[in-house]
Protein backbone atom coordinates (compact mmCIF):
# COMPACT_ATOMS: atom_id res chain seq x y z
CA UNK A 1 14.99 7.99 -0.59
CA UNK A 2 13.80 10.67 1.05
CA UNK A 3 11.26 10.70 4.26
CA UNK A 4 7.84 9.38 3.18
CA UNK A 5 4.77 10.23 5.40
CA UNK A 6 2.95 6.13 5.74
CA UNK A 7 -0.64 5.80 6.04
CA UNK A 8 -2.27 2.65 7.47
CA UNK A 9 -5.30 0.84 5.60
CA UNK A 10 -8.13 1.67 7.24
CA UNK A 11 -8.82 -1.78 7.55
CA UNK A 12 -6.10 -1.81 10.26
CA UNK A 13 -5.94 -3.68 13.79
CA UNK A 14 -5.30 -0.39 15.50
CA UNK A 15 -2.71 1.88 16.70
CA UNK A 16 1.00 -0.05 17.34
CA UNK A 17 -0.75 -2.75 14.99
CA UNK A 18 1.79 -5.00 12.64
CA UNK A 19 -0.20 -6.04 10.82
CA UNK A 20 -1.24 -3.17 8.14
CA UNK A 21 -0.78 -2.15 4.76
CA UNK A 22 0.78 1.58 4.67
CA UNK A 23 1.26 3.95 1.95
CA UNK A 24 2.97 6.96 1.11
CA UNK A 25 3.15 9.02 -1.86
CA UNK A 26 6.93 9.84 -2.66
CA UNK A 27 8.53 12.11 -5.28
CA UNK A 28 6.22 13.29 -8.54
CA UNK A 29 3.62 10.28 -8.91
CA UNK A 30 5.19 7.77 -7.44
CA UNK A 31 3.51 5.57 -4.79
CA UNK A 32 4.75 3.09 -2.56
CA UNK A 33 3.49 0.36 -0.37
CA UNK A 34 4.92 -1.79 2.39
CA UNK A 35 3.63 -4.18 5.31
CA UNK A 36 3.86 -2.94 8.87
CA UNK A 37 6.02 -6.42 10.01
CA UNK A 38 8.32 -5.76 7.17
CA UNK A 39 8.91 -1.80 6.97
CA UNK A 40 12.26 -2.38 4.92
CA UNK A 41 10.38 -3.84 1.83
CA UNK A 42 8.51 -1.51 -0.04
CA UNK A 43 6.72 -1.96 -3.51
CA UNK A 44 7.14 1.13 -5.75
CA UNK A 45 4.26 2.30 -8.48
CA UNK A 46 2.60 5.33 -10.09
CA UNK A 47 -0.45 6.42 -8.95
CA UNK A 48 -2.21 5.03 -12.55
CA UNK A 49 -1.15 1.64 -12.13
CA UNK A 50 -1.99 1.53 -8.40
CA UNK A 51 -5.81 2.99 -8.81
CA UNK A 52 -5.92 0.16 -11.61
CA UNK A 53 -4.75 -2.55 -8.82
CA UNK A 54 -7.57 -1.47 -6.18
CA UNK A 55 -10.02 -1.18 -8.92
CA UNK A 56 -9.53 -4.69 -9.92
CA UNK A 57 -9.19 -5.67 -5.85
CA UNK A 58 -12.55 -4.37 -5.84
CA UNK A 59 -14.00 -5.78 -8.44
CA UNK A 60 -12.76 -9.15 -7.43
CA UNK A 61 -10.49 -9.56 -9.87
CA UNK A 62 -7.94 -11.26 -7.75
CA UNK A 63 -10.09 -13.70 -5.52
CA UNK A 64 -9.21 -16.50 -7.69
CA UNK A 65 -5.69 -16.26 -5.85
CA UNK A 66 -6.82 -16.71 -2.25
């Protein structure tokens, strides 16, 4: 994999933080996601599937889980 660029949530702690969401885009339309405390595991989607996964976060789709 080549370098990615990560971008912290802006619902971060703050600079040197570990405890963030990141994302990067990669190659073509591929996104990918990891947590600051665990840099080495990364979750890989298109950009589709991951505008339909924040859409439903926002809608509260997911609250049932937590």
């Amino acid at each position: 994999m080549f370098h990615l660029s990560w971008q912290k949530s802006s619902y971060s702690e703050g600079e040197g933080s570990n405890n963030c969401l990141e994302l990067a885009s990669g190659a073509g339309d591929l996104r990918h996601l990891r947590e600051s405390d665990d840099p080495d595991v990364i979750v890989t989607t298109d950009a589709a599937k991951l505008r339909a996964f924040i859409l439903g976060v926002k809608a509260g789709e997911f609250d049932h889980l937590i």
